[in-house]
Structure formats: structure tokens, C-alpha cells
N, C-alpha and C. Protein backbone atom coordinates (compact mmCIF):
# COMPACT_ATOMS: atom_id res chain seq x y z
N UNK A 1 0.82 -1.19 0.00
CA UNK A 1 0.00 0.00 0.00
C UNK A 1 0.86 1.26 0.00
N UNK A 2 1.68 1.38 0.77
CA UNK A 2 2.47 2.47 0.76
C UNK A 2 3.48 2.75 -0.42
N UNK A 3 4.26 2.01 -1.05
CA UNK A 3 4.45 1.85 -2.76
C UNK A 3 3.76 2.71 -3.30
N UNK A 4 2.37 2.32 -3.53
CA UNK A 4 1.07 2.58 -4.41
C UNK A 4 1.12 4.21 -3.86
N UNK A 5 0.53 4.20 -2.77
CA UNK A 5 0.74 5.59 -2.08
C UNK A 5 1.64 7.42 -2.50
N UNK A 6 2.63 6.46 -2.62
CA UNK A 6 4.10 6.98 -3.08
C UNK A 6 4.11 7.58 -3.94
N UNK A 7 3.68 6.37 -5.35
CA UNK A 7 3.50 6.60 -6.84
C UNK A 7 2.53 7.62 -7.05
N UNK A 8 1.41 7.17 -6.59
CA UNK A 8 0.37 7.72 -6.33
C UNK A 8 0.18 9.34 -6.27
N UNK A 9 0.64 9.81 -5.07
CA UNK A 9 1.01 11.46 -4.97
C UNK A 9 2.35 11.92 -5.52
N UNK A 10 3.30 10.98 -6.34
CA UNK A 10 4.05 12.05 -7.08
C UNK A 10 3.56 12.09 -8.36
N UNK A 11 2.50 10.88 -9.06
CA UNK A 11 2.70 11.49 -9.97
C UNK A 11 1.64 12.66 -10.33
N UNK A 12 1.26 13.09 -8.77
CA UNK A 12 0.58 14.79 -8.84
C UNK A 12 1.53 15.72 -9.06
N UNK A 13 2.76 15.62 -8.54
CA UNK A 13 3.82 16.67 -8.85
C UNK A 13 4.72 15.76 -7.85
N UNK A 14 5.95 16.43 -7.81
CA UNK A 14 7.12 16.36 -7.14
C UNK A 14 7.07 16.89 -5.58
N UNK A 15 7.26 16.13 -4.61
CA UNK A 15 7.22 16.40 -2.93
C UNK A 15 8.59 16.51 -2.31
N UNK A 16 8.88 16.89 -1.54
CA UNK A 16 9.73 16.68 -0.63
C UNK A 16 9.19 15.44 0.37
N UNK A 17 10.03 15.07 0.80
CA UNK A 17 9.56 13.40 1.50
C UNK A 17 8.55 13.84 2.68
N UNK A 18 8.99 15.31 3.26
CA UNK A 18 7.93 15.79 4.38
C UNK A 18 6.30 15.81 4.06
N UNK A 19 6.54 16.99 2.85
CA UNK A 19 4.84 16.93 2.27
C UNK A 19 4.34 15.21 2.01
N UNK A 20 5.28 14.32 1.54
CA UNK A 20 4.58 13.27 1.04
C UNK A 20 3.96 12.15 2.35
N UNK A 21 5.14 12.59 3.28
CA UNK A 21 4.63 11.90 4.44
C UNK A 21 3.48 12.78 4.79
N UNK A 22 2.94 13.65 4.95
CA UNK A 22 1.89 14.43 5.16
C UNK A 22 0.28 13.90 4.75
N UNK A 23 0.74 14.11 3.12
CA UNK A 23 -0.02 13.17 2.38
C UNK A 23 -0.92 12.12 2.22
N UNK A 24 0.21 11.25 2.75
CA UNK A 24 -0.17 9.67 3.31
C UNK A 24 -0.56 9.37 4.25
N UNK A 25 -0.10 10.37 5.18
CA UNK A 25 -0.99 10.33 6.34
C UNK A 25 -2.28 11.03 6.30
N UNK A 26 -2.86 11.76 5.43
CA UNK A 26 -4.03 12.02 5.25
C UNK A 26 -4.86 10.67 5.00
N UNK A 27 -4.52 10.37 3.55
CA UNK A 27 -5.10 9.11 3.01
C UNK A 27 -5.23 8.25 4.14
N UNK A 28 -4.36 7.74 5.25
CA UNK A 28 -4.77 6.44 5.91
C UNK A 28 -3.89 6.32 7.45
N UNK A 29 -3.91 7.67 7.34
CA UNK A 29 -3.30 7.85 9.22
C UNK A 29 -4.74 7.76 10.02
N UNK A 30 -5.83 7.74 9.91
CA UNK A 30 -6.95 7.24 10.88
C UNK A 30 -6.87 5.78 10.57
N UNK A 31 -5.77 5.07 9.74
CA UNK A 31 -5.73 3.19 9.94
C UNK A 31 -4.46 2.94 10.54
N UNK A 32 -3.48 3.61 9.92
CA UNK A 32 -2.13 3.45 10.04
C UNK A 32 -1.09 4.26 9.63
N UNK A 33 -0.94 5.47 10.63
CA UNK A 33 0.23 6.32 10.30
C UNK A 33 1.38 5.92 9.93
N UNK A 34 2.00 6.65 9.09
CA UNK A 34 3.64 6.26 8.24
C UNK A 34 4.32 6.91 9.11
N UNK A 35 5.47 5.64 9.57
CA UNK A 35 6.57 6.62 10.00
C UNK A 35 7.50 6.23 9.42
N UNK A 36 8.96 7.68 9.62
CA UNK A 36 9.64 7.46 9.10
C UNK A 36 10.62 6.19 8.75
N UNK A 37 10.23 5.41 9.71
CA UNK A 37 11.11 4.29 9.25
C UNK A 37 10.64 3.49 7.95
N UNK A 38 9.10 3.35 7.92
CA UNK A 38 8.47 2.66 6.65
C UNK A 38 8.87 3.38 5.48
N UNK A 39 8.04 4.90 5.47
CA UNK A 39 8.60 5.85 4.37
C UNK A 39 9.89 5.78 3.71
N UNK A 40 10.90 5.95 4.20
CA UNK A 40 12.39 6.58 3.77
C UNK A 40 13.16 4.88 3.18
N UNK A 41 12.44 3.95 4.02
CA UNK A 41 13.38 2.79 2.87
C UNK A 41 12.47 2.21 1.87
N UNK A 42 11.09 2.93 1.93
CA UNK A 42 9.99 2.30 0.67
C UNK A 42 10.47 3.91 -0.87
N UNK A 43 11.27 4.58 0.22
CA UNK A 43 11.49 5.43 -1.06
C UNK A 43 12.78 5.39 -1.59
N UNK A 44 13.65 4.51 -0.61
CA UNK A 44 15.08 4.05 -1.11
C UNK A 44 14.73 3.21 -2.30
N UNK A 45 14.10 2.40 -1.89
CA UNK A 45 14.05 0.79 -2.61
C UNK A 45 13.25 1.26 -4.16
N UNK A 46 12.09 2.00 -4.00
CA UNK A 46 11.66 2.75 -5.17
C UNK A 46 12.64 3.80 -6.36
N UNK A 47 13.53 4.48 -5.55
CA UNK A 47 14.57 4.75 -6.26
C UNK A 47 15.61 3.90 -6.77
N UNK A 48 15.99 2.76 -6.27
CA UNK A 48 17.14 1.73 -6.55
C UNK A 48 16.17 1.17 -7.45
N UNK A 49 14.87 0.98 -7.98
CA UNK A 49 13.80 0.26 -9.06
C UNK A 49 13.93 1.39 -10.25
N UNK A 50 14.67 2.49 -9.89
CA UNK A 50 14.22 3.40 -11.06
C UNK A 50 12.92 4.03 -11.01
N UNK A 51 12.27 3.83 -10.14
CA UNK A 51 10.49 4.62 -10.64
C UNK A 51 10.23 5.80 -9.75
N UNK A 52 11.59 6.71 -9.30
CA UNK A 52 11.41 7.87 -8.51
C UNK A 52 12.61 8.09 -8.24
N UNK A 53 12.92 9.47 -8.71
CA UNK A 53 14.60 10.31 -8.56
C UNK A 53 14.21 11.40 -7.53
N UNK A 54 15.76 11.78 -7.13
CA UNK A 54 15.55 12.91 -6.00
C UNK A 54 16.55 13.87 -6.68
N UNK A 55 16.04 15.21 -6.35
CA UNK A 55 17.18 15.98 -6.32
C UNK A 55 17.21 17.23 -5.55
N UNK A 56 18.03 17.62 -5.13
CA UNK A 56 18.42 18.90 -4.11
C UNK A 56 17.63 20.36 -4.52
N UNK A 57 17.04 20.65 -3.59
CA UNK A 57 16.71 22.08 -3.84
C UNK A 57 16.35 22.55 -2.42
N UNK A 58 17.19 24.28 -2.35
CA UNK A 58 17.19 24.94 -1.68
C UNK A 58 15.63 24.86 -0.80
N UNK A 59 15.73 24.80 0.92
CA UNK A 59 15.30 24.97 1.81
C UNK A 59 14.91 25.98 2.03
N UNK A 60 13.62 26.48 3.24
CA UNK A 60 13.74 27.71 3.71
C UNK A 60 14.30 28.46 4.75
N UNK A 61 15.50 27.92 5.00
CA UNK A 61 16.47 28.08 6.02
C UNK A 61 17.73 27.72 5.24
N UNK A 62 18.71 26.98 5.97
CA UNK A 62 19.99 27.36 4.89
C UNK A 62 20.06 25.68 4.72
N UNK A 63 19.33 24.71 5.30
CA UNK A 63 19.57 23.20 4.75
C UNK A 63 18.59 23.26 3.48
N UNK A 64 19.42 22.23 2.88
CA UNK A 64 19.17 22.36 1.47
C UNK A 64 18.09 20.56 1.40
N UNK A 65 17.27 20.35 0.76
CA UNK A 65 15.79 19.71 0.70
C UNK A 65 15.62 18.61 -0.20
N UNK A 66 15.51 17.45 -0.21
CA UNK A 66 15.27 16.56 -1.44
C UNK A 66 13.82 16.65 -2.01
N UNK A 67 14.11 16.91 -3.42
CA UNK A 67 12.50 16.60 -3.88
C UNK A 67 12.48 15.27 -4.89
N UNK A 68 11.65 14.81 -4.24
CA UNK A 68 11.02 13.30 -4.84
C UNK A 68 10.38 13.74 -6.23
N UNK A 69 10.76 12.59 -7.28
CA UNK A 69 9.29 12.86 -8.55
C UNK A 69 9.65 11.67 -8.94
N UNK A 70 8.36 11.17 -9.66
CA UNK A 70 8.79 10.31 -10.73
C UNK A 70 9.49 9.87 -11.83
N UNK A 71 9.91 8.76 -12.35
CA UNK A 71 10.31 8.39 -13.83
C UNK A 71 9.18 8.11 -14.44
N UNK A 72 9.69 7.76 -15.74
CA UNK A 72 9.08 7.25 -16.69
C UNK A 72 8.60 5.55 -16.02
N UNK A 73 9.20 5.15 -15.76
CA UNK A 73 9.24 3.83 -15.14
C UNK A 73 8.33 3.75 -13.60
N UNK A 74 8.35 4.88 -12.98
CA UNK A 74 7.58 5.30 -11.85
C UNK A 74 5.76 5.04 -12.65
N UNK A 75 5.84 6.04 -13.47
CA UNK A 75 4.56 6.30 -13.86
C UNK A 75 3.77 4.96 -14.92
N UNK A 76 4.77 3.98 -15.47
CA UNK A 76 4.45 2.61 -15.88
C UNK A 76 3.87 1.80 -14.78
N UNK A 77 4.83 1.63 -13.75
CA UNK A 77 4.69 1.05 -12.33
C UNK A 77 3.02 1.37 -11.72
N UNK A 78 2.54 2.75 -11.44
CA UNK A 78 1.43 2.78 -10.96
C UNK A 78 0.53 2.48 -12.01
N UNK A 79 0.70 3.03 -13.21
CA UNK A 79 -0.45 2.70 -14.30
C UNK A 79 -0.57 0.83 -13.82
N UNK A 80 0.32 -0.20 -13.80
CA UNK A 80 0.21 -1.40 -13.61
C UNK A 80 -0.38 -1.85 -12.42
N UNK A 81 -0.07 -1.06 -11.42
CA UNK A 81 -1.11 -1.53 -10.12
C UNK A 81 -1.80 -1.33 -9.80
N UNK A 82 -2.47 -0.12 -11.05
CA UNK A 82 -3.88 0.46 -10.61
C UNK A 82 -4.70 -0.33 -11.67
N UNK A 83 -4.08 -0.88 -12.90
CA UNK A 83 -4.82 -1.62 -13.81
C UNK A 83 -4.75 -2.98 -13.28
N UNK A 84 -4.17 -3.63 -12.79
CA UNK A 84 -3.69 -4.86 -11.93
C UNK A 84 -3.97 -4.97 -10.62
N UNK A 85 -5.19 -4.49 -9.76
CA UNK A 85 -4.25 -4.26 -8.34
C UNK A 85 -4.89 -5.79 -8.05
N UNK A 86 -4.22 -6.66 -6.64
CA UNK A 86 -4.10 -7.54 -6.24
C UNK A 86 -4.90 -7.98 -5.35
N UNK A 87 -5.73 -9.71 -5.16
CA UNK A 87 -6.87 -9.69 -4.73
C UNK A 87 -6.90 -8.77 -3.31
N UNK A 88 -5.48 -8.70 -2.60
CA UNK A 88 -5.92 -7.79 -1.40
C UNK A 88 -6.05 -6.42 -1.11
N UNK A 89 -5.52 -6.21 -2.50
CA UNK A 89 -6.49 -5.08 -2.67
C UNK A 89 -7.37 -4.05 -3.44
N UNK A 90 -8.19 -5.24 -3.55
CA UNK A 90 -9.66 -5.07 -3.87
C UNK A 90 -10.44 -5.46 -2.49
N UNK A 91 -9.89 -6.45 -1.68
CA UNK A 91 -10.51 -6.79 -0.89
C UNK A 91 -10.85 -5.85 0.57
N UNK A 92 -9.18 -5.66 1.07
CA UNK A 92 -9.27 -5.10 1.47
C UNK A 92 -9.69 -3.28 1.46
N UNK A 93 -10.34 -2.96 2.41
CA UNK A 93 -11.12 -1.81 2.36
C UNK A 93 -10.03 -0.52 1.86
N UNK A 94 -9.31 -0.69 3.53
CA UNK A 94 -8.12 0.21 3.04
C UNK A 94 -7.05 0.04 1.71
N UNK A 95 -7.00 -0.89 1.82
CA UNK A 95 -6.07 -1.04 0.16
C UNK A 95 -7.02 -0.52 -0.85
N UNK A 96 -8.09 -0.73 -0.58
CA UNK A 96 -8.80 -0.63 -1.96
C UNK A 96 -9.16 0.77 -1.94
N UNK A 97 -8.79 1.66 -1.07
CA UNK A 97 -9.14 3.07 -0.91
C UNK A 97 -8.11 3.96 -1.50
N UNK A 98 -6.77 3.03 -1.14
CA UNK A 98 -5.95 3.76 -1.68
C UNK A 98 -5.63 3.47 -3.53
N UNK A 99 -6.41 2.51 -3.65
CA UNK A 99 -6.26 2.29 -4.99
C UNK A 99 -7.29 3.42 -5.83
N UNK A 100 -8.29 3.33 -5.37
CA UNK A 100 -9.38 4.08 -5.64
C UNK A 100 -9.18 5.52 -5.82
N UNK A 101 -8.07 6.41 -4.62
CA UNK A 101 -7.76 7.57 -3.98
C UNK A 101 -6.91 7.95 -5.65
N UNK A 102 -5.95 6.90 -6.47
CA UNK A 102 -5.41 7.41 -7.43
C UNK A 102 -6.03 6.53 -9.05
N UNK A 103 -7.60 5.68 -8.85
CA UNK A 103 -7.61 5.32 -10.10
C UNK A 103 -7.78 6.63 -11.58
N UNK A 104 -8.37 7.48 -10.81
CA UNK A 104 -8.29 8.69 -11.84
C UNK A 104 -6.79 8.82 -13.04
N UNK A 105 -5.61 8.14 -12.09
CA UNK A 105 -4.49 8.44 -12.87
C UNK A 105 -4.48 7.48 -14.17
N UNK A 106 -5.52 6.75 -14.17
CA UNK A 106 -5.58 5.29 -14.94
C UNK A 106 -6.25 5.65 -16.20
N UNK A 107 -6.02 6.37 -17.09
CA UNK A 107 -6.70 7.31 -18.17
C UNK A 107 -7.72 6.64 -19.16
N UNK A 108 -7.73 5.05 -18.89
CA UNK A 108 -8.41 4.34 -19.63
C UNK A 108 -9.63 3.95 -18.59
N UNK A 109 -10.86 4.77 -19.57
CA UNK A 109 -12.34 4.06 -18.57
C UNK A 109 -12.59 2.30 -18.74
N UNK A 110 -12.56 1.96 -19.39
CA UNK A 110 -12.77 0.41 -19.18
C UNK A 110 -11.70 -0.12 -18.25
N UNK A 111 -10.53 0.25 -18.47
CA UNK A 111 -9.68 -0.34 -17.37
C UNK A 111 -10.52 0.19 -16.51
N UNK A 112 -10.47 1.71 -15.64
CA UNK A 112 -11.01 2.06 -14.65
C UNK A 112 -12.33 0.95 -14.22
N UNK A 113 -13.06 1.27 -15.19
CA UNK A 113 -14.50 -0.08 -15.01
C UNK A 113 -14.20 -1.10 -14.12
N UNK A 114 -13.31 -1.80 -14.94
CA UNK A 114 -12.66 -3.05 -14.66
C UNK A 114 -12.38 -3.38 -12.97
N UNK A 115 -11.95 -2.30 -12.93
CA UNK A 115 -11.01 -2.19 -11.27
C UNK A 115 -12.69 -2.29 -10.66
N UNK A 116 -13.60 -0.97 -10.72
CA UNK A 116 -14.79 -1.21 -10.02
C UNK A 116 -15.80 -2.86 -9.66
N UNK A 117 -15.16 -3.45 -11.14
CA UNK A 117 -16.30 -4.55 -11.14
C UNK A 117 -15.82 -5.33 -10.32
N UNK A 118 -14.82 -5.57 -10.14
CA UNK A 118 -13.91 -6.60 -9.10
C UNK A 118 -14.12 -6.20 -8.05
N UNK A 119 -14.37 -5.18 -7.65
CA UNK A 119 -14.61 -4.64 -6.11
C UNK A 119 -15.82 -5.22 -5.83
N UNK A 120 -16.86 -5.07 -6.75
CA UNK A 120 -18.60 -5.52 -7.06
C UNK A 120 -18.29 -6.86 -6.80
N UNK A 121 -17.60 -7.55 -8.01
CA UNK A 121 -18.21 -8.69 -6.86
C UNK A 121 -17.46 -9.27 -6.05
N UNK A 122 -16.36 -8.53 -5.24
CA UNK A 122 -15.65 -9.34 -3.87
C UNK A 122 -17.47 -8.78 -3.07
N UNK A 123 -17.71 -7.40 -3.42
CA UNK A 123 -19.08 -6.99 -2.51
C UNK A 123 -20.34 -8.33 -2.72
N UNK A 124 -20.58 -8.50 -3.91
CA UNK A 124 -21.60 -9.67 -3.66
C UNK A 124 -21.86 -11.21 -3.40
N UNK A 125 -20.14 -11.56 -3.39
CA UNK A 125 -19.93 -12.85 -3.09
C UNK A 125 -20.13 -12.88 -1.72
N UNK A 126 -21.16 -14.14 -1.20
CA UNK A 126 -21.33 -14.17 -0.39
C UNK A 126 -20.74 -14.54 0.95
N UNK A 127 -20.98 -13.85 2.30
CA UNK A 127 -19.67 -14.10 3.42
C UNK A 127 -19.69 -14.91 4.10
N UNK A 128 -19.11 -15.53 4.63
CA UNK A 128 -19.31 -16.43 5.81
C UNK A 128 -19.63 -15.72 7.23
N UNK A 129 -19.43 -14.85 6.86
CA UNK A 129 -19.41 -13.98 8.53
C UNK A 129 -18.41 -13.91 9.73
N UNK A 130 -18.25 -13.22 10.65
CA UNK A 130 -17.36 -13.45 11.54
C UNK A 130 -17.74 -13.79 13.04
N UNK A 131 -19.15 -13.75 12.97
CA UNK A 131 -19.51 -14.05 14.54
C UNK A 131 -20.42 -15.11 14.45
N UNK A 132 -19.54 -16.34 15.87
CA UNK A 132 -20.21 -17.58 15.77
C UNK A 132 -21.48 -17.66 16.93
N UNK A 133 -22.00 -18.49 16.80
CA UNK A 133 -23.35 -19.16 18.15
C UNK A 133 -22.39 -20.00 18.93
N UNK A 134 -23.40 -20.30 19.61
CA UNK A 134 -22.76 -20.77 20.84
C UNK A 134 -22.59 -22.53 19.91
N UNK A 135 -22.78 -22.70 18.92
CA UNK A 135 -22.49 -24.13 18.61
C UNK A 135 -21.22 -23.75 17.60
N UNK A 136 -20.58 -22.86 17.72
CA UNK A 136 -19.46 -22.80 17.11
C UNK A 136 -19.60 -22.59 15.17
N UNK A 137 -20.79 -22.51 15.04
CA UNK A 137 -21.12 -22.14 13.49
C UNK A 137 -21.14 -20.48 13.10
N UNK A 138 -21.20 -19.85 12.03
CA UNK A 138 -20.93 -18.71 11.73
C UNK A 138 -22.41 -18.58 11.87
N UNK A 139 -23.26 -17.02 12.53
CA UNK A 139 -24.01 -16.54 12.12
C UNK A 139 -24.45 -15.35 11.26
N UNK A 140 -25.14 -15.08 11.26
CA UNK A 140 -25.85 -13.61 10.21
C UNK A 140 -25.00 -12.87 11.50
N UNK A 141 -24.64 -11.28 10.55
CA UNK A 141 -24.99 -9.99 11.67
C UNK A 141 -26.14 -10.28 12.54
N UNK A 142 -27.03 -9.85 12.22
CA UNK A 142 -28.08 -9.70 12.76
C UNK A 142 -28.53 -10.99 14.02
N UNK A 143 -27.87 -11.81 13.62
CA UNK A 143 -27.82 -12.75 14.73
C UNK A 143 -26.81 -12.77 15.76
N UNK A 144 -25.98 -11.69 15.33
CA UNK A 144 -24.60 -12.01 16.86
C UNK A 144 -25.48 -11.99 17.75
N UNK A 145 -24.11 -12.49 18.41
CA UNK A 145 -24.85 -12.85 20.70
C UNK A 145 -24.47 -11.24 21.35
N UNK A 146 -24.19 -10.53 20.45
CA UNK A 146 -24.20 -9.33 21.22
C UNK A 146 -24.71 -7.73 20.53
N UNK A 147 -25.46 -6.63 21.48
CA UNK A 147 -25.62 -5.46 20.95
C UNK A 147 -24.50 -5.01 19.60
N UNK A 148 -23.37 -4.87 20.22
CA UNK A 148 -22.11 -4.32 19.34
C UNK A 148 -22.19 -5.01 18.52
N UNK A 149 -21.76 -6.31 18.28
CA UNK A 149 -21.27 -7.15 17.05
C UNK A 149 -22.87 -7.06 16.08
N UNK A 150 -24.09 -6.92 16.62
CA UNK A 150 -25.11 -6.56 15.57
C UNK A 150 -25.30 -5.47 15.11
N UNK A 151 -24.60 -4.33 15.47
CA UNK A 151 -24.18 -2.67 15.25
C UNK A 151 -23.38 -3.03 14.41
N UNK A 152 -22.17 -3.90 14.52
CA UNK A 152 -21.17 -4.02 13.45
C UNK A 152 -21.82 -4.35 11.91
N UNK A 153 -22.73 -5.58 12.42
CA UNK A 153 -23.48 -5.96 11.25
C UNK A 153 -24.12 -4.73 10.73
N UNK A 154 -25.13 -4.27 10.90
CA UNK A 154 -25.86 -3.07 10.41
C UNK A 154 -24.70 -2.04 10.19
N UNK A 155 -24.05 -1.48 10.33
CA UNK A 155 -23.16 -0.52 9.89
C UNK A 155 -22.46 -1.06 8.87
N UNK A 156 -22.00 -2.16 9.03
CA UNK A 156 -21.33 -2.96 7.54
C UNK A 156 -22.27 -3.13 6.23
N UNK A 157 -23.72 -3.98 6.50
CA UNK A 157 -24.12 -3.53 5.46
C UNK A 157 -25.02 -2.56 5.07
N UNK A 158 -24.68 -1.33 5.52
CA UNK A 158 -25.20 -0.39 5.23
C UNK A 158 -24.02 0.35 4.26
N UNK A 159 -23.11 0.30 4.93
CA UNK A 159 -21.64 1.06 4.42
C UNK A 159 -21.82 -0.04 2.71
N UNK A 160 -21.87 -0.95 2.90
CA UNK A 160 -21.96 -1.80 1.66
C UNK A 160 -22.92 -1.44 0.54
N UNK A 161 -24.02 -1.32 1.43
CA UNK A 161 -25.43 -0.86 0.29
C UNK A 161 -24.83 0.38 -0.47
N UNK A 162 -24.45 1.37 0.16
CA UNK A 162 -23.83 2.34 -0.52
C UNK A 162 -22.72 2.62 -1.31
N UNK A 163 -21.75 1.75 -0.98
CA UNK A 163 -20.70 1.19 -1.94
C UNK A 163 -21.39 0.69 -3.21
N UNK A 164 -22.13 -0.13 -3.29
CA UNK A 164 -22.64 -1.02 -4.13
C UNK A 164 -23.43 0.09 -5.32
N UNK A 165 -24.70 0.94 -4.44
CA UNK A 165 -25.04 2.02 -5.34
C UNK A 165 -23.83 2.80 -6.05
N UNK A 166 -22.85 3.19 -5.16
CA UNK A 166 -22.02 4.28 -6.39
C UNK A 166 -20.89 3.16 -6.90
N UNK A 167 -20.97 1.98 -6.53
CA UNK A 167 -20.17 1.41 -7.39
C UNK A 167 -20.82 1.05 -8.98
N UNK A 168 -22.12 0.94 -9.02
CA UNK A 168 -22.83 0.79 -9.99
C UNK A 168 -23.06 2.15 -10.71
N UNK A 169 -23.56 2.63 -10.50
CA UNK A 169 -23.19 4.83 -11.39
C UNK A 169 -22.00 4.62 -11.60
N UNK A 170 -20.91 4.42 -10.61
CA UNK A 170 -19.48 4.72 -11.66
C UNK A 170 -19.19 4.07 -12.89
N UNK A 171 -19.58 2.92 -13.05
CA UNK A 171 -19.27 1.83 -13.60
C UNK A 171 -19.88 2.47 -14.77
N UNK A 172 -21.08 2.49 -14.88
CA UNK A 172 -22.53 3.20 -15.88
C UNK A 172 -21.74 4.32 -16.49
N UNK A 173 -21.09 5.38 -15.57
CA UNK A 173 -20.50 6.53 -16.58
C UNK A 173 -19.30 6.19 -16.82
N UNK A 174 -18.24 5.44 -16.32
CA UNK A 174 -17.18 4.85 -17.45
C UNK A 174 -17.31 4.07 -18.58
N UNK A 175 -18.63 3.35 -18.38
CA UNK A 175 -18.93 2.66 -19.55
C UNK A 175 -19.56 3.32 -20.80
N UNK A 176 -20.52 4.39 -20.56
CA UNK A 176 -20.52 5.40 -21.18
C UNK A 176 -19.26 6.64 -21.82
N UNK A 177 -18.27 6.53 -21.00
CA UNK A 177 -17.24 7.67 -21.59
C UNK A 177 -16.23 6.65 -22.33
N UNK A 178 -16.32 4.97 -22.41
CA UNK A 178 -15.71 4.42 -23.05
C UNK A 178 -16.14 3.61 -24.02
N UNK A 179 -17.57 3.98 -24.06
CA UNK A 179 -17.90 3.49 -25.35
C UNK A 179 -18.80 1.83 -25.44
N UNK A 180 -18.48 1.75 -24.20
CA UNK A 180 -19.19 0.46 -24.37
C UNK A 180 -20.57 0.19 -24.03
């Protein structure tokens, strides 16, 4: 996720590693703040791949500042994981948010489509659930043994119902702006 992340907000423009940590912590510091230790070797290892150069520019004080941007090879890289991304993330919520946060960069609507429909149906395949009865079998939401865990249920598929509606409109106007 943080890769994706990376790619993601430079290829809005060029950051200094501060703004980008900023950034990322917008996108998904209410799941999991970046710290510097994750950041600075996911942007080593991205530079030793070729898909993001740095170079020096004057500070507003007298230390002098790296700014991050992409390559050519940077901007191949995200086009591939946003046309590709991986069952976990589609599955997962947060992965799939951050995929979502940059499919715009993905200039092709059927690809874009594409990415939506896979989300559709990890949404309609049906779940096993996570809360058991007292005989050790999975039940409905609506059946947990407790207030909360049936709040969980109802807030989940509610959050879902609504996914599902604008996942269906999006789909409808990419398929429309691509012709199909």
C-alpha cells in the first residue's frame, strides 16, 4: 500500500519526502500512520527500481531539501497496479481506498470499469461472517450474541449498500465515456 501511495502522490507533482509523508498520512493515518522508518526505505528501494529520482533544492532556512518525482518507469509502475491491483487489494477496504484515492491516474475508462467490477463482486460474493453461536457455526450480523457485534453488522451492510449504489453509477458513466 504504501508503494502505491508513493507513486500515487508524485505522480501529482514532485514532494519533498515531508509533504509526502503528510499526504499519506491524510489518506490512511486514521488506519495506520507512516513513520519514518516505513517511508524513507519504501522510497530508497523505489529509487534503486528506477520509478522515482531525488534531487536537491534549496530549503527555507539554509539546509538544502530533497525533492522526490517520478520516472518514466515510476509512472508505468502505478499505471500497472492500478490496472492490476491484487486480490488484497480489492478486498481489502483500506487497500482498496488507496487504490481508488489514485484510479483517476488510470486514463483508460474500461480499465477504470474493470477495477470497479472486481470490487462488485468481492461486494456480492457471499460471506461467511465473523460471529459464531454458541455451537461454534458462523451466524448472520443480525444474529450475533451481542448489541455491538449486531451494530457491526448493520453498519457494515449499510456502508456496503452504498458502496454497491455508487459502485454501480461509476461503472454506468465509465462505460458510457468508453464506449461500451
Amino acid at each position: 500500500m504504501l508503494p502505491l501511495a508513493i507513486l500515487g502522490f508524485l505522480a501529482e507533482g514532485p514532494l519533498h519526502g515531508y509533504q509526502l509523508k503528510e499526504r499519506i498520512t491524510a489518506l490512511t493515518g486514521h488506519v495506520k500512520p507512516v513513520s519514518d522508518g516505513a517511508l524513507y526505505p519504501a522510497i530508497s528501494r523505489l529509487e534503486s527500481q528506477g520509478r522515482l529520482e531525488r534531487w536537491p533544492e534549496p530549503g527555507a532556512g539554509a539546509a538544502t531539501r530533497q525533492v522526490l518525482g517520478l520516472t518514466d518507469a515510476g509512472r508505468a509502475e502505478l499505471a500497472r497496479r492500478l490496472r492490476e491491483p491484487t486480490e488484497v487489494e480489492i478486498t481489502d477496504r483500506n487497500r482498496y481506498f488507496t487504490i481508488l484515492a489514485f484510479l483517476h491516474r488510470l486514463e483508460d475508462p474500461a480499465a477504470q470499469a474493470a477495477v470497479l467490477r472486481r470490487r462488485l463482486a468481492f461486494l456480492d460474493a457471499p460471506g461467511a461472517g465473523f460471529f459464531f453461536g454458541a455451537d461454534g457455526k458462523p451466524v448472520k450480523a443480525e444474529d450475533a450474541p451481542t448489541l455491538f457485534q449486531r451494530g457491526m453488522g448493520q453498519i457494515a451492510r449499510a456502508t456496503a449498500r452504498a458502496e454497491r449504489e455508487w459502485l454501480h453509477t461509476a461503472i454506468a458513466e465509465l462505460d458510457g465515456a468508453s464506449g461500451e
